[in-house]
Protein backbone atom coordinates (compact mmCIF):
# COMPACT_ATOMS: atom_id res chain seq x y z
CA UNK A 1 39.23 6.54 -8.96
CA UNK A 2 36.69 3.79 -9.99
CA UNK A 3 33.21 4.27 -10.06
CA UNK A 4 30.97 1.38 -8.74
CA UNK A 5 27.53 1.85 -10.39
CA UNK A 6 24.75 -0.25 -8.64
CA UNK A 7 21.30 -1.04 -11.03
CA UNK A 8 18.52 -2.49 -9.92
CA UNK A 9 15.65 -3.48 -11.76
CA UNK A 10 11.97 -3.72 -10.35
CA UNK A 11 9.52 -5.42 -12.21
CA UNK A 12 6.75 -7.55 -11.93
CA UNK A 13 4.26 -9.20 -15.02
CA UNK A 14 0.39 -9.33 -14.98
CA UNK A 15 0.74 -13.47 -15.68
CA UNK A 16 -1.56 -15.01 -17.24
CA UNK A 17 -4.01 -17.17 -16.32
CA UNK A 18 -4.00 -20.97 -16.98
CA UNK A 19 -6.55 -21.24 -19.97
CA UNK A 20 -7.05 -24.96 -21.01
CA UNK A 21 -10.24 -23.68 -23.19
CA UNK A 22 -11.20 -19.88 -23.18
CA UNK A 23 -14.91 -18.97 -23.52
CA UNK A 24 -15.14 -15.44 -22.80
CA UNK A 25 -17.93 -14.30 -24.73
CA UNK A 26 -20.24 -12.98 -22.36
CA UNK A 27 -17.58 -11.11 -21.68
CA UNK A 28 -16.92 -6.91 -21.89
CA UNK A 29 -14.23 -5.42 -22.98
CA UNK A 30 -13.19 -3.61 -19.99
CA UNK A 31 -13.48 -6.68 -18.24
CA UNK A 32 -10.74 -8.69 -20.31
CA UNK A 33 -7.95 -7.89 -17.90
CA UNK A 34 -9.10 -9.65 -15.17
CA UNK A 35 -10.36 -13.05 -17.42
CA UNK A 36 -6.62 -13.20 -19.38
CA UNK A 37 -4.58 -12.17 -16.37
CA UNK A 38 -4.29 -13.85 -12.93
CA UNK A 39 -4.46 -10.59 -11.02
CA UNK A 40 -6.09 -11.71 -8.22
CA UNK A 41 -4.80 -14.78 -7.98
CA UNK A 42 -1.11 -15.20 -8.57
CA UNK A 43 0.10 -11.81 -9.46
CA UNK A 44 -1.76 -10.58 -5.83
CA UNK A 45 0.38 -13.50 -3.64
CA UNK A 46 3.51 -13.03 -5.25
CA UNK A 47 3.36 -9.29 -4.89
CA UNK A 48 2.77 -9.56 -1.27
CA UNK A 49 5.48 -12.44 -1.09
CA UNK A 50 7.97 -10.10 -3.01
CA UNK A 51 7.35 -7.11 -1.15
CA UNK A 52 7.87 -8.77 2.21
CA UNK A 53 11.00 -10.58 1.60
CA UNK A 54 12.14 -8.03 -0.73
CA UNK A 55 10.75 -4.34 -1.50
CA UNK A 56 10.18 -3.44 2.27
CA UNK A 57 13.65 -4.79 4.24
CA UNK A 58 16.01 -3.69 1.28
CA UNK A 59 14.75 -0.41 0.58
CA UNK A 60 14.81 -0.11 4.52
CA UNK A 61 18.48 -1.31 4.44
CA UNK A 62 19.68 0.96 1.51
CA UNK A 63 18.08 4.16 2.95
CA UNK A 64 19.70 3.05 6.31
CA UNK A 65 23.46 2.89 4.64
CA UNK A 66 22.34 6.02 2.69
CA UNK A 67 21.69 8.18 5.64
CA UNK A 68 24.59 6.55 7.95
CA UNK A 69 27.23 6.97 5.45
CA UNK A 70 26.29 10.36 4.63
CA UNK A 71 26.61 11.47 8.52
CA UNK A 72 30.34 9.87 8.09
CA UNK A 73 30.54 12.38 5.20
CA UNK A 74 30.24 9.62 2.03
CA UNK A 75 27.88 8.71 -0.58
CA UNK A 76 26.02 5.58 -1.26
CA UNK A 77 24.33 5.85 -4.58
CA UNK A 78 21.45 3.47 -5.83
CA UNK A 79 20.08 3.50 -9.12
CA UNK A 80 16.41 1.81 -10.00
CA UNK A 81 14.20 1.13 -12.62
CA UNK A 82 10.44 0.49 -11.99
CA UNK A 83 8.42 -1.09 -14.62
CA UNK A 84 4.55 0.22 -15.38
CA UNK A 85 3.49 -2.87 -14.38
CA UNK A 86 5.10 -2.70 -11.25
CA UNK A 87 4.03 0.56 -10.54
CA UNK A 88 0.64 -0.35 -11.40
CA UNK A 89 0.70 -3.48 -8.75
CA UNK A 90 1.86 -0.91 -6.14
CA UNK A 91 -0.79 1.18 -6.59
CA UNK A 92 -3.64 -1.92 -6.60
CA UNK A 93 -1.59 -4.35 -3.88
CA UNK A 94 0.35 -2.33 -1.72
CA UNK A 95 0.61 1.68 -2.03
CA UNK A 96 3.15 1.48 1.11
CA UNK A 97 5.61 -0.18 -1.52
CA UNK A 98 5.58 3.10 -3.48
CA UNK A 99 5.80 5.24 -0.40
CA UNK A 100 9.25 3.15 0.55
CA UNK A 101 11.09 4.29 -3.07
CA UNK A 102 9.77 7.74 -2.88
CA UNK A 103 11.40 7.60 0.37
CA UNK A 104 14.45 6.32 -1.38
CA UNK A 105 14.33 9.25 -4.34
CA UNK A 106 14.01 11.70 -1.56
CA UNK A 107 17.64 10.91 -0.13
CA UNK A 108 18.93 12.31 -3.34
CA UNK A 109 21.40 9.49 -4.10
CA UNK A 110 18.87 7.39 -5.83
CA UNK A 111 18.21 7.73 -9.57
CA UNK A 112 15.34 6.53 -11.30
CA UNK A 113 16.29 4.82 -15.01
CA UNK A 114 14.11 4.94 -17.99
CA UNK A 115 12.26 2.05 -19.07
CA UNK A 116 9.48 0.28 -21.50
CA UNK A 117 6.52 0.82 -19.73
CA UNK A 118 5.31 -2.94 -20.12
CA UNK A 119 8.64 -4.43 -19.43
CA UNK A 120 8.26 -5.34 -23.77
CA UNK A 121 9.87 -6.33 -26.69
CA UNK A 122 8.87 -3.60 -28.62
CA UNK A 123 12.61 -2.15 -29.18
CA UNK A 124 12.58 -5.64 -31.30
CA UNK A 125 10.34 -4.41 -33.70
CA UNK A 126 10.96 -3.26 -37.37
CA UNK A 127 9.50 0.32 -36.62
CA UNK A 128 10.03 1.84 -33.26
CA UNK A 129 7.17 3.65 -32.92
CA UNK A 130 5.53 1.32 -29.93
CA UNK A 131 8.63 1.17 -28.24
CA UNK A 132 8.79 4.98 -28.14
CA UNK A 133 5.43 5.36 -26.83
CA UNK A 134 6.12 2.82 -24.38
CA UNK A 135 9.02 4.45 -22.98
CA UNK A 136 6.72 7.43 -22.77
CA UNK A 137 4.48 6.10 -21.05
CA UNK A 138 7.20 5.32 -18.42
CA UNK A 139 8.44 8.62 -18.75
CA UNK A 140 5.11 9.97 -17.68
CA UNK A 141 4.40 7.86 -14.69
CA UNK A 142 7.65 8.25 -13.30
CA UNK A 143 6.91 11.86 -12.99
CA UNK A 144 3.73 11.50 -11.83
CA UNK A 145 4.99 9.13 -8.98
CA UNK A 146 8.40 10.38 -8.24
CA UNK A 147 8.68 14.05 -9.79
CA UNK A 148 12.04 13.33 -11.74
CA UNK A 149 12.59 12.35 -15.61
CA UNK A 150 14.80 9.84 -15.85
CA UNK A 151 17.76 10.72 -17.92
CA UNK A 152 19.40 7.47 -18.49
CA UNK A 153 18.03 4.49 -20.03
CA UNK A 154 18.17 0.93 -19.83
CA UNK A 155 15.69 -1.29 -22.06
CA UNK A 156 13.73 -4.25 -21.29
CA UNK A 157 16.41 -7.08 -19.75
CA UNK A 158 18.85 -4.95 -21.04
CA UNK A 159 18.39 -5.37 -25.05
CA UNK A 160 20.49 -3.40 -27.04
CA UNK A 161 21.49 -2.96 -31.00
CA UNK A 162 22.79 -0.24 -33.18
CA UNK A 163 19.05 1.05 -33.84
CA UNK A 164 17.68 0.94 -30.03
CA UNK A 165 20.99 3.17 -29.31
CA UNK A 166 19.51 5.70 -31.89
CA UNK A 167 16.11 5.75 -30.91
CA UNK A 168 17.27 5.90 -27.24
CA UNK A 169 19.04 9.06 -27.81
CA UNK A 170 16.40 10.73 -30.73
CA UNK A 171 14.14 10.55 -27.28
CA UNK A 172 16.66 12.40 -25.72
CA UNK A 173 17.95 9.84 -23.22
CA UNK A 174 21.78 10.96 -22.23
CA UNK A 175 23.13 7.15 -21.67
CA UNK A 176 22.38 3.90 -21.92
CA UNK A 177 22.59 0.64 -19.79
CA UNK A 178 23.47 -2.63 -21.09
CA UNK A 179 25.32 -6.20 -20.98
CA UNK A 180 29.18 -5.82 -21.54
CA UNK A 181 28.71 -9.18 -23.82
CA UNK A 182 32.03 -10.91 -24.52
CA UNK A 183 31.23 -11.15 -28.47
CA UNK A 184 30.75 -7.15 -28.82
CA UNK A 185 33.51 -6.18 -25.99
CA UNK A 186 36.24 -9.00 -27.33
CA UNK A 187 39.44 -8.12 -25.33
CA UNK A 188 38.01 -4.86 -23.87
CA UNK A 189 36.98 -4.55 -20.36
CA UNK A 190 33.24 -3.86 -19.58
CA UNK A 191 34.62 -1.35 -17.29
CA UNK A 192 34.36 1.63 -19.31
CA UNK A 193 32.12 4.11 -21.21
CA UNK A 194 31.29 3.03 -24.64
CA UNK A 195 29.61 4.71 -27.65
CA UNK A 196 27.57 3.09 -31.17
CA UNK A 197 29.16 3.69 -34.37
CA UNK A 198 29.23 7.33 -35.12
CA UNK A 199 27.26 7.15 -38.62
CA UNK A 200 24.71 5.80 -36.04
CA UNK A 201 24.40 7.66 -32.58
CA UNK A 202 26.66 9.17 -29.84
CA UNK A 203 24.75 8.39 -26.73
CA UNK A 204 27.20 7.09 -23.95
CA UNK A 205 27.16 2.88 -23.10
CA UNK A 206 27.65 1.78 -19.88
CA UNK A 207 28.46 -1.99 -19.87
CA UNK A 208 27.41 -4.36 -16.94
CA UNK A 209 29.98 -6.35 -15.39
CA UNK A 210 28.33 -9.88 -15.55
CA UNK A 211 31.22 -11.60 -13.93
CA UNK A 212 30.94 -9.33 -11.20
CA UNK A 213 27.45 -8.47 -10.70
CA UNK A 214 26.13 -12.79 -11.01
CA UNK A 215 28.49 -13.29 -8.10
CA UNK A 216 26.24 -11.65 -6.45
CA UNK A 217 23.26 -11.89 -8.14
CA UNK A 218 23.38 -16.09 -8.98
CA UNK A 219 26.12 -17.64 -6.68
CA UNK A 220 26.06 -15.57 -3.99
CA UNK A 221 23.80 -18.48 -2.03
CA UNK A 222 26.26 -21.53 -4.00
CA UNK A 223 28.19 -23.28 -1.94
CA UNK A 224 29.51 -25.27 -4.05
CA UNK A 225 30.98 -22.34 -5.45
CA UNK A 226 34.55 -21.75 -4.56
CA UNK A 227 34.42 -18.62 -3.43
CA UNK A 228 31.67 -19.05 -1.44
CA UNK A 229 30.96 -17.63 1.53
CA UNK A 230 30.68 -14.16 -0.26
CA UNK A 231 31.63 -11.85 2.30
CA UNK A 232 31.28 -7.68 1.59
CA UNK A 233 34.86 -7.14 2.64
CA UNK A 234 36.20 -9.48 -0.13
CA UNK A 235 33.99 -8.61 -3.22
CA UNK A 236 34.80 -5.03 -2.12
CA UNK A 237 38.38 -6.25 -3.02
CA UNK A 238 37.71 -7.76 -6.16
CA UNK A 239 36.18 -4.49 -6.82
CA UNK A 240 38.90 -2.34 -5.77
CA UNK A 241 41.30 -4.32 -8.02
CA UNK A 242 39.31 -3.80 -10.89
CA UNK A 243 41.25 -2.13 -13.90
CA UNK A 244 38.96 0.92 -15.56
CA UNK A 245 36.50 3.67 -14.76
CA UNK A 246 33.11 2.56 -14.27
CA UNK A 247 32.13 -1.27 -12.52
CA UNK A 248 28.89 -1.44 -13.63
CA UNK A 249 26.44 -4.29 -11.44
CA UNK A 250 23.22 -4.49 -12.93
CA UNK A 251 20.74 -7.44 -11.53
CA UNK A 252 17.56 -7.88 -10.54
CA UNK A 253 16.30 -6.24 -7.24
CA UNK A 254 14.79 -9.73 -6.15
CA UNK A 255 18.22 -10.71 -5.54
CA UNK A 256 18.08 -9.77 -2.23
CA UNK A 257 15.37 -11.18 -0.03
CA UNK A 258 13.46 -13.29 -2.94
CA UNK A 259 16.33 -15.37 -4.93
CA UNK A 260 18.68 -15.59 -1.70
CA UNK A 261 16.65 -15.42 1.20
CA UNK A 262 17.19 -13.27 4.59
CA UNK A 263 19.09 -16.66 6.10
CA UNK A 264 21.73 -16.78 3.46
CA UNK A 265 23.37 -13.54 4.47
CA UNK A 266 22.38 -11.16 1.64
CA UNK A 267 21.01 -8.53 3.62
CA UNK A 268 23.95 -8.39 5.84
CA UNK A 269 26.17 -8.33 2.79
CA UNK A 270 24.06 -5.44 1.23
CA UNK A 271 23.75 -3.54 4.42
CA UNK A 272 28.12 -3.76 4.48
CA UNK A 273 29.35 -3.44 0.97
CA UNK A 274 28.34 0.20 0.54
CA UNK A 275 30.81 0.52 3.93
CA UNK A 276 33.56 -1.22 1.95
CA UNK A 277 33.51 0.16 -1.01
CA UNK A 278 34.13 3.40 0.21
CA UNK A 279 36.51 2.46 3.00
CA UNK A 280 39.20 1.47 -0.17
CA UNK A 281 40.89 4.77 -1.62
CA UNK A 282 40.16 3.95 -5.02
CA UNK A 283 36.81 3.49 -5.22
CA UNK A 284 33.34 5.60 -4.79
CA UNK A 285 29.32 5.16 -5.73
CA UNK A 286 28.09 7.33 -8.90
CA UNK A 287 24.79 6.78 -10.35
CA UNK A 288 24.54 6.41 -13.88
CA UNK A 289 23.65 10.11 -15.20
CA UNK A 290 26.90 11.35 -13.24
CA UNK A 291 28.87 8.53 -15.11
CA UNK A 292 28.08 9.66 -18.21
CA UNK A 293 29.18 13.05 -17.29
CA UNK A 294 32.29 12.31 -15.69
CA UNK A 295 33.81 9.68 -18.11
CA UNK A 296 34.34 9.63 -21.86
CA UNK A 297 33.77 6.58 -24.47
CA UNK A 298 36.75 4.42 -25.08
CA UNK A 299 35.57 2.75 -28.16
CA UNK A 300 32.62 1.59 -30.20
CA UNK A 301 30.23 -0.74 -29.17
CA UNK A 302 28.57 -2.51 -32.27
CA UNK A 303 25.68 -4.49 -32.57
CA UNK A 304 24.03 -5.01 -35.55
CA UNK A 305 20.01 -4.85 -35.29
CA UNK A 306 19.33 -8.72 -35.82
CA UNK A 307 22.17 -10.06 -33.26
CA UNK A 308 20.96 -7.87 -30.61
CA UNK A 309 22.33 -8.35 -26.70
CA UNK A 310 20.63 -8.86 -23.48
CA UNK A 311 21.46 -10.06 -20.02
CA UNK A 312 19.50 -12.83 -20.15
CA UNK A 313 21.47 -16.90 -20.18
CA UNK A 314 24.83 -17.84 -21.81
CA UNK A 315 23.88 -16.63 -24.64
CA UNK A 316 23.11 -12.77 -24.06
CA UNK A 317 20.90 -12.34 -26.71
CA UNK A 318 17.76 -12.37 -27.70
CA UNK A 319 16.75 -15.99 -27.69
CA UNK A 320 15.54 -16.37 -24.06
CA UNK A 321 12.26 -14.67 -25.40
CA UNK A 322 12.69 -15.89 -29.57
CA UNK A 323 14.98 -18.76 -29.74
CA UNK A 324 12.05 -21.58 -30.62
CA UNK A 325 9.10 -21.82 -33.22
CA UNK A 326 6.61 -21.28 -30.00
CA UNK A 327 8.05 -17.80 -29.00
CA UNK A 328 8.70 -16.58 -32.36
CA UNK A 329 4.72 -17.34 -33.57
CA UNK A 330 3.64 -15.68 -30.55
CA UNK A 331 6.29 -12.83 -31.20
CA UNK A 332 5.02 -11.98 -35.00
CA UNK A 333 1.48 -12.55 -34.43
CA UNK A 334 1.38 -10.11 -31.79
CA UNK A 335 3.44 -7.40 -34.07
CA UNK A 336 0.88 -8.56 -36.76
CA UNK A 337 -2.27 -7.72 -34.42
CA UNK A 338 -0.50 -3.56 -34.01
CA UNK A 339 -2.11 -1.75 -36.49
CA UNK A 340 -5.95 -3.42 -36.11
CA UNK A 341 -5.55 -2.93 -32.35
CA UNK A 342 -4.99 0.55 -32.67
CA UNK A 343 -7.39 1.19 -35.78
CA UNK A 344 -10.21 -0.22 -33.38
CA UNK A 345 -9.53 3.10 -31.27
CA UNK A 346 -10.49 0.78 -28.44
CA UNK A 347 -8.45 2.04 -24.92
CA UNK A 348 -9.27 -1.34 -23.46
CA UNK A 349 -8.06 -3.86 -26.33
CA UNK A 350 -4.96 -1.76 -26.58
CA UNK A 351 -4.13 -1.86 -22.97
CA UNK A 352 -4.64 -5.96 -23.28
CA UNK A 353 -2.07 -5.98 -26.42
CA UNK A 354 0.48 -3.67 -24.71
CA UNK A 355 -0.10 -6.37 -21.75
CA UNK A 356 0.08 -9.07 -23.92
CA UNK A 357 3.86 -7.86 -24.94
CA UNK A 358 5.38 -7.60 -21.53
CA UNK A 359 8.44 -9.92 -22.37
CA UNK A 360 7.67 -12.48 -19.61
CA UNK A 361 5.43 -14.07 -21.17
CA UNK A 362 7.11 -15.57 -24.39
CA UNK A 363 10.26 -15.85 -21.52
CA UNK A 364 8.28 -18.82 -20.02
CA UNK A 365 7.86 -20.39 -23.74
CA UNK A 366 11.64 -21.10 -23.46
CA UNK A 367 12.56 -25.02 -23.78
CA UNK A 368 16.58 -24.24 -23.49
CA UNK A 369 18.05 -27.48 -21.15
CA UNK A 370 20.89 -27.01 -18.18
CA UNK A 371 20.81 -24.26 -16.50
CA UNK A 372 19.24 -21.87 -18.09
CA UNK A 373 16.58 -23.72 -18.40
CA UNK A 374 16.15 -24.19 -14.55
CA UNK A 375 16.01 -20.15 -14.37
CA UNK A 376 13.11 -20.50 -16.99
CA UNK A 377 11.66 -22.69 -15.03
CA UNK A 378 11.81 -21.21 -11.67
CA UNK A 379 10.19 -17.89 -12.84
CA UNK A 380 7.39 -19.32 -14.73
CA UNK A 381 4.09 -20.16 -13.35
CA UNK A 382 3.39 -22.77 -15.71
CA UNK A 383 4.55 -26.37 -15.27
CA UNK A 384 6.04 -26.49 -18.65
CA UNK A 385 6.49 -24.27 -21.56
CA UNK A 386 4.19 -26.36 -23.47
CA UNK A 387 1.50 -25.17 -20.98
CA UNK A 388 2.37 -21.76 -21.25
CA UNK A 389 1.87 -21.98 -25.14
CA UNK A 390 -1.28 -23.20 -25.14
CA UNK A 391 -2.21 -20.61 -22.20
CA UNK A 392 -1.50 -17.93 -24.33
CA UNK A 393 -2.72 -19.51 -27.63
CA UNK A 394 -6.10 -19.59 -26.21
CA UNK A 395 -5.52 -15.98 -24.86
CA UNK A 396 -4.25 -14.52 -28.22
CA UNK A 397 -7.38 -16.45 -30.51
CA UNK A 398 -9.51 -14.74 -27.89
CA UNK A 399 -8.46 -11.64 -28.34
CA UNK A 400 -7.91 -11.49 -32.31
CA UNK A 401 -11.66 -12.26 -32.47
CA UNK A 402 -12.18 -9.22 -30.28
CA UNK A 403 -10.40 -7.34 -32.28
CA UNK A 404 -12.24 -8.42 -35.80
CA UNK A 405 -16.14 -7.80 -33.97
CA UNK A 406 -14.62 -4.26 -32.89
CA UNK A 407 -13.82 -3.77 -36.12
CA UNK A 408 -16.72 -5.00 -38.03
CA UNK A 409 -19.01 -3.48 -36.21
């Protein structure tokens, strides 16, 4: 029997604001979210957008095949993760959102996954001890909004290395999410469990299937793809064909409704796969805590701390968010601004910083070409990334002068 696991991210970024010249002097502290970050602008409309194409019709579809399938005696199984930020938009946009995934949780076949609270790159950093607070900060809203604990993790867009893997499980996380990169897997199939190396951790890996899970997530509207129409009877096939345990598809829950609209099919797709999946013999739904119950690691999965993997373009590493001069300045003056944030003992300023980390915003600094660059391009709110550097230049001086009054005073 093959498991299919289904993960589906939820996040949305406070964005900033376009900042040609930034004079916020008169200025309070508390009052810095709403000068830096386009929250009632931008980040209000897109919500709204998001939620209409996206949150409210496929939640409504997924509990529908949840509850259907179960009267036939089967199990659909969903598992999300929602960022703090996208909580936090919920709770200042549209509450109802919320109220549609507790619904969800409360079929018991969806689990909720671990995450950074701020969507970060603080698992990037030398010491871990952000990142851990982060992902306790998730911990802690989760609970307040759902009443579970997640017990799986899976890190901002996936990142991964030998050291996340240990501070993952030190937290006490029981498995891990991530990309099932060629360059780590080599011949091996992303199909099955995987562990670090044993002088390191033992927390179970599941890898995404990326061939798998883009056909939905990035051709499933191509028609100049081959394959194309995608129909759920014949990727329910390619899934029942699959050699291994565990067919991991991992993508971003804006897939459906957002990046293929209602008129391409997707919805009809999503509310029939779970139906054919479980119509072929050799296949069922298990979330990812049962996975790592069920199935045992195969072999190690290695990656050193400085070549770390992600989901994100051909590369699957690290250099959609540090791959230029632009991101990595931005990336090491914010590490560099840690310890004075937190020495001013300021709630506010800290709140901006742990803002000012969400990974979305050094993703728009990305000047990659082809096609990659086009899915830059299409989620940033900036015309260019040369805008969006000088947006959050202004931001960032801003701010560090904050921070020095705060703490000369």
């Amino acid at each position: 029997m093959t498991s299919v696991c289904l993960y589906l991210k939820v996040h949305q970024p406070w964005r900033l604001r376009s900042h040609a010249f930034l004079d916020s002097s008169d200025k309070e502290h508390n009052e810095l979210h709403d000068h830096y970050f386009d929250k009632n602008g931008l980040d209000k409309e897109i919500f709204h957008r998001v939620a209409k194409k996206c949150y409210y019709p496929s939640n409504d579809v997924i509990k529908e095949a949840i509850e259907d399938l179960k009267e036939r005696g089967q199990d659909f199984k969903v598992a999300f993760s929602l960022t703090g930020t996208f909580i936090e938009q919920c709770r200042e946009f549209d509450p109802g959102v919320l109220d549609s995934f507790r619904d969800l949780v409360g079929t018991g076949n969806v689990e909720i996954l671990g995450e950074t609270y701020h969507h970060s790159l603080t698992s990037l950093f030398e010491a871990h001890d952000e990142f851990e607070r982060q992902v306790e900060m998730h911990r802690n809203i989760v609970k307040e909004e759902f009443g579970v604990e997640p017990t799986v993790f899976s890190n901002t867009e996936a990142l991964y290395n030998n050291k996340i893997a240990q501070s993952v499980e030190d937290m006490g996380f029981g498995g891990i999410i991530t990309e099932g990169a060629d360059r780590v897997l080599g011949w091996r199939s992303p199909n099955y469990l995987y562990r670090p190396p044993e002088d390191i951790a033992s927390i179970p890996i599941i890898t995404k299937n990326y061939g798998l899970s883009d056909d939905i997530a990035f051709r499933f509207s191509a028609r100049w793809w081959d394959k194309w129409p995608l129909t759920a009877d014949k990727f329910a096939e390619w899934v029942s064909s699959c050699e291994g345990e565990v067919v991991n598809l991992s993508m971003d829950y804006e897939t459906f409704g957002e990046h293929h609209w209602a008129d391409s099919g997707i919805f009809s797709f999503l509310r029939s796969l779970p139906g054919e999946i479980l119509a072929r013999e050799n296949t069922d739904f298990s979330n990812p805590s049962e996975v790592v119950e069920k199935y045992e690691p195969k072999g190690t999965f290695d990656v050193f701390e400085y070549d770390s993997v992600s989901w994100a373009d051909m590369e699957r590493d690290d250099s959609a968010w540090l791959g230029n001069w632009m991101q990595q300045y931005i990336f090491e003056e914010l590490k560099m601004l840690e310890d004075y944030v937190k020495e001013t003992e300021n709630e506010h300023l800290l709140e901006i910083w742990r803002k000012l980390l969400t990974s979305d915003h050094l993703y728009y600094l990305c000047n990659k070409g082809m096609g990659d660059g086009d899915v830059h391009s299409y989620f940033s709110s900036f015309d260019n990334h040369y805008d969006a550097f000088r947006s959050f230049v202004e931001v960032l001086r801003d701010f560090k002068q904050r921070v020095r009054d705060n703490l000369s005073n």
